[in-house]
Protein backbone atom coordinates (compact mmCIF):
# COMPACT_ATOMS: atom_id res chain seq x y z
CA UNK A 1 -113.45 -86.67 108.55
CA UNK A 2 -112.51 -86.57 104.94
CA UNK A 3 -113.36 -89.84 102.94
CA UNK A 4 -109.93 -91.39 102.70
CA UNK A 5 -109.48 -91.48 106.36
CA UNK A 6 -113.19 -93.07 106.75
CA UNK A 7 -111.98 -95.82 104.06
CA UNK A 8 -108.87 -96.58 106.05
CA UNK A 9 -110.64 -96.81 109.09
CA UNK A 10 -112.88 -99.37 107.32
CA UNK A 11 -110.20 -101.35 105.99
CA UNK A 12 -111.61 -101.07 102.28
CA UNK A 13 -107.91 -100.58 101.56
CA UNK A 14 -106.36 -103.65 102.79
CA UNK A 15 -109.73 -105.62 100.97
CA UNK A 16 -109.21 -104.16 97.78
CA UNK A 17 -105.25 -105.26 98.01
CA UNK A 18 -106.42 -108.45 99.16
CA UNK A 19 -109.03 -108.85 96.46
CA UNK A 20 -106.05 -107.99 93.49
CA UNK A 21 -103.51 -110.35 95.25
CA UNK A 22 -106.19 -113.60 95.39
CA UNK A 23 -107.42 -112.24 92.01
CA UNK A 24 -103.73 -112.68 90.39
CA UNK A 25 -103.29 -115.91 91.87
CA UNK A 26 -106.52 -117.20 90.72
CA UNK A 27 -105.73 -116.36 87.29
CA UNK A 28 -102.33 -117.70 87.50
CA UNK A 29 -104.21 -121.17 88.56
CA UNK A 30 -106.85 -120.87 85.60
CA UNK A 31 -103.70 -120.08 83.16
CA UNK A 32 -101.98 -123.42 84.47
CA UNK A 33 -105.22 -125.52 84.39
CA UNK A 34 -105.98 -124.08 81.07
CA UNK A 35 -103.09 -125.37 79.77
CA UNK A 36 -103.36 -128.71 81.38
CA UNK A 37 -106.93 -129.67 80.50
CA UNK A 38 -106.53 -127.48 76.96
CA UNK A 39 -109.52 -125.26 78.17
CA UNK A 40 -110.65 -122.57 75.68
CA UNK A 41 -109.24 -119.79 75.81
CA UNK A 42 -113.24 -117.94 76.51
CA UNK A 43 -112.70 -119.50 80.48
CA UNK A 44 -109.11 -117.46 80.82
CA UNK A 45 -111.86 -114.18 79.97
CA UNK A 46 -114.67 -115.17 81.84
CA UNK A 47 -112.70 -116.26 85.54
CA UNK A 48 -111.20 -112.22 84.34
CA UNK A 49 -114.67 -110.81 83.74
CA UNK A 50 -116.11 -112.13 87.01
CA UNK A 51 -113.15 -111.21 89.52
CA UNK A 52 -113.48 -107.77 87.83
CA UNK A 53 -117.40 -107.53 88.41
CA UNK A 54 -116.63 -109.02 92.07
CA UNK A 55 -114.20 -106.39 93.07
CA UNK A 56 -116.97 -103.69 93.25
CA UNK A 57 -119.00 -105.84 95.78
CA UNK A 58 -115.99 -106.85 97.78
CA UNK A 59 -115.73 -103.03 98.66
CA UNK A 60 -119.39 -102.55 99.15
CA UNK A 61 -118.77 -105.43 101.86
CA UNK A 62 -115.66 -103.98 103.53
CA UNK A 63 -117.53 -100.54 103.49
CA UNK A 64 -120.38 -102.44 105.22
CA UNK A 65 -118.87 -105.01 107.69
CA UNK A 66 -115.93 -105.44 109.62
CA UNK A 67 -114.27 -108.56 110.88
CA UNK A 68 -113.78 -109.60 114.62
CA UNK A 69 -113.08 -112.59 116.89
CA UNK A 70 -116.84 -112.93 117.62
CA UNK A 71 -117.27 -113.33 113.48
CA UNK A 72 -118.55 -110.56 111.05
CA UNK A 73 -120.32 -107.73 112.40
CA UNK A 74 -121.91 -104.84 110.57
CA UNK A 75 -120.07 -101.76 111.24
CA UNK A 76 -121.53 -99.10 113.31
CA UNK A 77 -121.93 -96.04 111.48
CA UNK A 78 -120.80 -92.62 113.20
CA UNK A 79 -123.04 -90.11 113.78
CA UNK A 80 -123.34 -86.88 112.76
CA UNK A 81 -123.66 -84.00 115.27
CA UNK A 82 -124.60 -80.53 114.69
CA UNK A 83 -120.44 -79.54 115.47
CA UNK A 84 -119.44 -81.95 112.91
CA UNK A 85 -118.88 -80.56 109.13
CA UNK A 86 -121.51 -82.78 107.23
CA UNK A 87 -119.46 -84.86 104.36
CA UNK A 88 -121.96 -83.39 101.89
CA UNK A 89 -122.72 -79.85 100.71
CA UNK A 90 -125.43 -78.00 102.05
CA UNK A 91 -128.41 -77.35 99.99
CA UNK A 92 -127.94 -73.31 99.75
CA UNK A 93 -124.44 -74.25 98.97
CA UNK A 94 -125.02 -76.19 95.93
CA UNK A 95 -128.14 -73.82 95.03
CA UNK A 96 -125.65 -71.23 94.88
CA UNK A 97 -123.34 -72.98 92.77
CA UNK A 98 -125.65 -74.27 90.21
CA UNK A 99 -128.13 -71.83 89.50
CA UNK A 100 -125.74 -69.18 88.08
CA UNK A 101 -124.13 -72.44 85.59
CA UNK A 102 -128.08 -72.93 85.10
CA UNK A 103 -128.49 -69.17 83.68
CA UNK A 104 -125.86 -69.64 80.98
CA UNK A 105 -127.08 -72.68 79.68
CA UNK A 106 -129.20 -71.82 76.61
CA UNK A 107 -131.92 -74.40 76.02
């Protein structure tokens, strides 16, 4: 399963579109209100700072939890059997592939 299948399946997707669309409206609001209450202009950047910082944990979440009619449930993780490709390289694999860029690295 290749990892953008495994993040549609988790819906990280549709939470990151989410995230942007309540992001843009929120800083449409803090814009207006700005205005209105003559706000400094430092709140506009912060309210842009901390939506940006939040994205990252927003995904972390979706990754971690999904959503159902009984509430939010952490997701079950799928496991690995000896048939399935592993999503990561073996260790002879990536032995292999480093050790001869090792050799012409001169020190």
């Amino acid at each position: 399963m290749s990892l953008f299948t495994e993040l549609k399946r988790r819906n990280v997707f549709r939470v990151g579109l989410a995230y942007v669309v309540a992001s843009w409206l929120l800083l449409q609001l803090t814009e207006v209100l700005m205005e209105i209450l003559e706000l400094p202009s430092q709140v506009g950047k912060t309210v842009l700072l901390l939506l940006i910082v939040g994205l990252v944990p927003a995904l972390i979440l979706a990754w971690a939890f999904e959503l159902t009619p009984e509430g939010i449930r952490r997701r079950k993780t799928r496991r690995w059997s000896i048939c399935d490709p592993s999503p990561f390289p073996s260790k002879a694999y990536t032995t292999g592939l480093f050790t001869p860029l090792s050799w012409g690295i001169k020190t």
